[in-house]
C-alpha atoms as a PDB file:
ATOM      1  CA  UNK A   1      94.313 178.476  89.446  1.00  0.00           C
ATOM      2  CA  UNK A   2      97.202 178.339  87.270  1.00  0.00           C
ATOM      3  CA  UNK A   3      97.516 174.209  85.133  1.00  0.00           C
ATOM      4  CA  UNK A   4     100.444 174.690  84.078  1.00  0.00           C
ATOM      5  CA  UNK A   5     102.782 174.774  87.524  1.00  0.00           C
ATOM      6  CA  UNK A   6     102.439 174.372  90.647  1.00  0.00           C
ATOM      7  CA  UNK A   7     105.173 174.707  93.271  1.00  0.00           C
ATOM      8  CA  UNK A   8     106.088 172.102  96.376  1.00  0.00           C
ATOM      9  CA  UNK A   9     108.000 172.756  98.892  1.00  0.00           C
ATOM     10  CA  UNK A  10     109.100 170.116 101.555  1.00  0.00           C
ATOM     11  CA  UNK A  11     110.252 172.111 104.956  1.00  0.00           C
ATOM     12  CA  UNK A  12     111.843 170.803 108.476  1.00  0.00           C
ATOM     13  CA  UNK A  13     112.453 174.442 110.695  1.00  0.00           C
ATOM     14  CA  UNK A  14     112.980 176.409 108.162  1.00  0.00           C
ATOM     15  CA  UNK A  15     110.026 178.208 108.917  1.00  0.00           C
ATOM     16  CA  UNK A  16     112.415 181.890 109.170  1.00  0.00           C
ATOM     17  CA  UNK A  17     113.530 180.906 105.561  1.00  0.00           C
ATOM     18  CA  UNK A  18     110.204 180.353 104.470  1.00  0.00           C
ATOM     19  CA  UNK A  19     108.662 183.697 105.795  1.00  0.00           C
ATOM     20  CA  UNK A  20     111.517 185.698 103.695  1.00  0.00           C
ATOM     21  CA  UNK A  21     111.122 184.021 100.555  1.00  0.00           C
ATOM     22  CA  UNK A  22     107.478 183.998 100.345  1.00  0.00           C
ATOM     23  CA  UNK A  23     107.905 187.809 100.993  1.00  0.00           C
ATOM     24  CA  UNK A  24     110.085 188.000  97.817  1.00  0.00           C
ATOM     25  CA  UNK A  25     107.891 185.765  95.848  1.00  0.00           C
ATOM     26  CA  UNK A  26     104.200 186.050  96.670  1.00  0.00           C
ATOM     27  CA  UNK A  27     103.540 188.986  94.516  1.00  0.00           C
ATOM     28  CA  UNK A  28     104.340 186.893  91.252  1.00  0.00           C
ATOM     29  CA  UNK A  29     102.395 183.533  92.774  1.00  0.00           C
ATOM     30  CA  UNK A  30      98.959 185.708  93.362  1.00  0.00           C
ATOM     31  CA  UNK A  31      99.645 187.672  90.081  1.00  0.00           C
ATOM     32  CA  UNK A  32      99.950 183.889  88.489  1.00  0.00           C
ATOM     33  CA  UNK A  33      97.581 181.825  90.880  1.00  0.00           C
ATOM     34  CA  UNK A  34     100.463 179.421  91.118  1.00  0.00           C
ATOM     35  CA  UNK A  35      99.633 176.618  93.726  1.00  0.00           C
ATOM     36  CA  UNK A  36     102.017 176.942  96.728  1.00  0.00           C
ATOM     37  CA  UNK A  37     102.042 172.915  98.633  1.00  0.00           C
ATOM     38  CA  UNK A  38     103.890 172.582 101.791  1.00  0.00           C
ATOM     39  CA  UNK A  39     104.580 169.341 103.370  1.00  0.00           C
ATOM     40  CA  UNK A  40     106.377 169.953 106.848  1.00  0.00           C
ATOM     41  CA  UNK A  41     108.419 167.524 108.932  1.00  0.00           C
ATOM     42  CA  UNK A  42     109.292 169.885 111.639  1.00  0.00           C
ATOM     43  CA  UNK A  43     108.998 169.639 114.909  1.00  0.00           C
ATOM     44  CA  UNK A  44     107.680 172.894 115.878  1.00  0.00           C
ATOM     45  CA  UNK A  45     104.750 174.551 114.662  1.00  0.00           C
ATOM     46  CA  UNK A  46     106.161 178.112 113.291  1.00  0.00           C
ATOM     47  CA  UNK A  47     105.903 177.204 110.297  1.00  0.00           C
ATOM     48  CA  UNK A  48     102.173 176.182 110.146  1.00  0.00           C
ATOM     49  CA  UNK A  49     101.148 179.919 112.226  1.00  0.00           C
ATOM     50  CA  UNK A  50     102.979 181.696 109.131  1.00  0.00           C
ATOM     51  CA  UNK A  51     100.853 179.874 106.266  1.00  0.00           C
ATOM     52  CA  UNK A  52      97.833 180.382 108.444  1.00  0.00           C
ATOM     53  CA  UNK A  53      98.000 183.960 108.400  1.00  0.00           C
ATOM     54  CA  UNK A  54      99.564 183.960 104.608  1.00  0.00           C
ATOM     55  CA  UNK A  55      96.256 181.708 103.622  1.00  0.00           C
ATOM     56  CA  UNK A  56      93.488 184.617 104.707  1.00  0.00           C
ATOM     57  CA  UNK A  57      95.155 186.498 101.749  1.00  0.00           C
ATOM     58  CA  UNK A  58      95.906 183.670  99.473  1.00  0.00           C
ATOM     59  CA  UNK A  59      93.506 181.086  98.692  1.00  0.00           C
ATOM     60  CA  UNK A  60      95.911 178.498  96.552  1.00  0.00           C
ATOM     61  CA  UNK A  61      98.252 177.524  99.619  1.00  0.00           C
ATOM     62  CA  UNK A  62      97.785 173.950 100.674  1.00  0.00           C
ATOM     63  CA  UNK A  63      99.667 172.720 103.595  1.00  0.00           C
ATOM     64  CA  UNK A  64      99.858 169.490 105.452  1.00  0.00           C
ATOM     65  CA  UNK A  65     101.610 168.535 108.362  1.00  0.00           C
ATOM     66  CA  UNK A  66     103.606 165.164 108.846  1.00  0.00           C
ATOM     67  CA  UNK A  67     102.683 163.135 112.730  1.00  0.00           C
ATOM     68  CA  UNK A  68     105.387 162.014 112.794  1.00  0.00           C
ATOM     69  CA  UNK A  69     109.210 162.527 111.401  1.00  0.00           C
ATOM     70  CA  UNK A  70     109.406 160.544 107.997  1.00  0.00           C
ATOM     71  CA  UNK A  71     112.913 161.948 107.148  1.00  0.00           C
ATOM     72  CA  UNK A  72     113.704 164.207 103.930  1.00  0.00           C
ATOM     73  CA  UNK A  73     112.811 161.476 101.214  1.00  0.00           C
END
């Protein structure tokens, strides 16, 4: 796993945008073993079902999922 960065991205339904970037990007984060964290506020699971399938292939995603809505701050 990479020290030196790490990325973190907070999310609410933006699961679509997600799912296209990680397409552009993942190549360079595995290459790297960058640590992807995702902290999601939505209120629909679509975004958890693509990490979960995205995690069998990379190890260094870590993604949690907020109970309740806690805003964007």
């Amino acid at each position: 796993m990479n020290k030196d960065l790490a990325i973190a991205i907070p999310t609410f339904n933006r699961d679509e945008i997600i799912a296209k970037n990680f397409g552009q990007i993942l190549p360079e984060i595995v290459k790297y073993s960058i640590p992807l964290y995702i902290s999601d506020n939505s209120n629909n699971r679509k975004t958890e079902e693509f990490l979960k399938h995205l995690k069998v292939r990379y190890k260094n995603i870590f993604y949690y999922k907020n109970h309740i809505d806690i805003g964007h701050d």
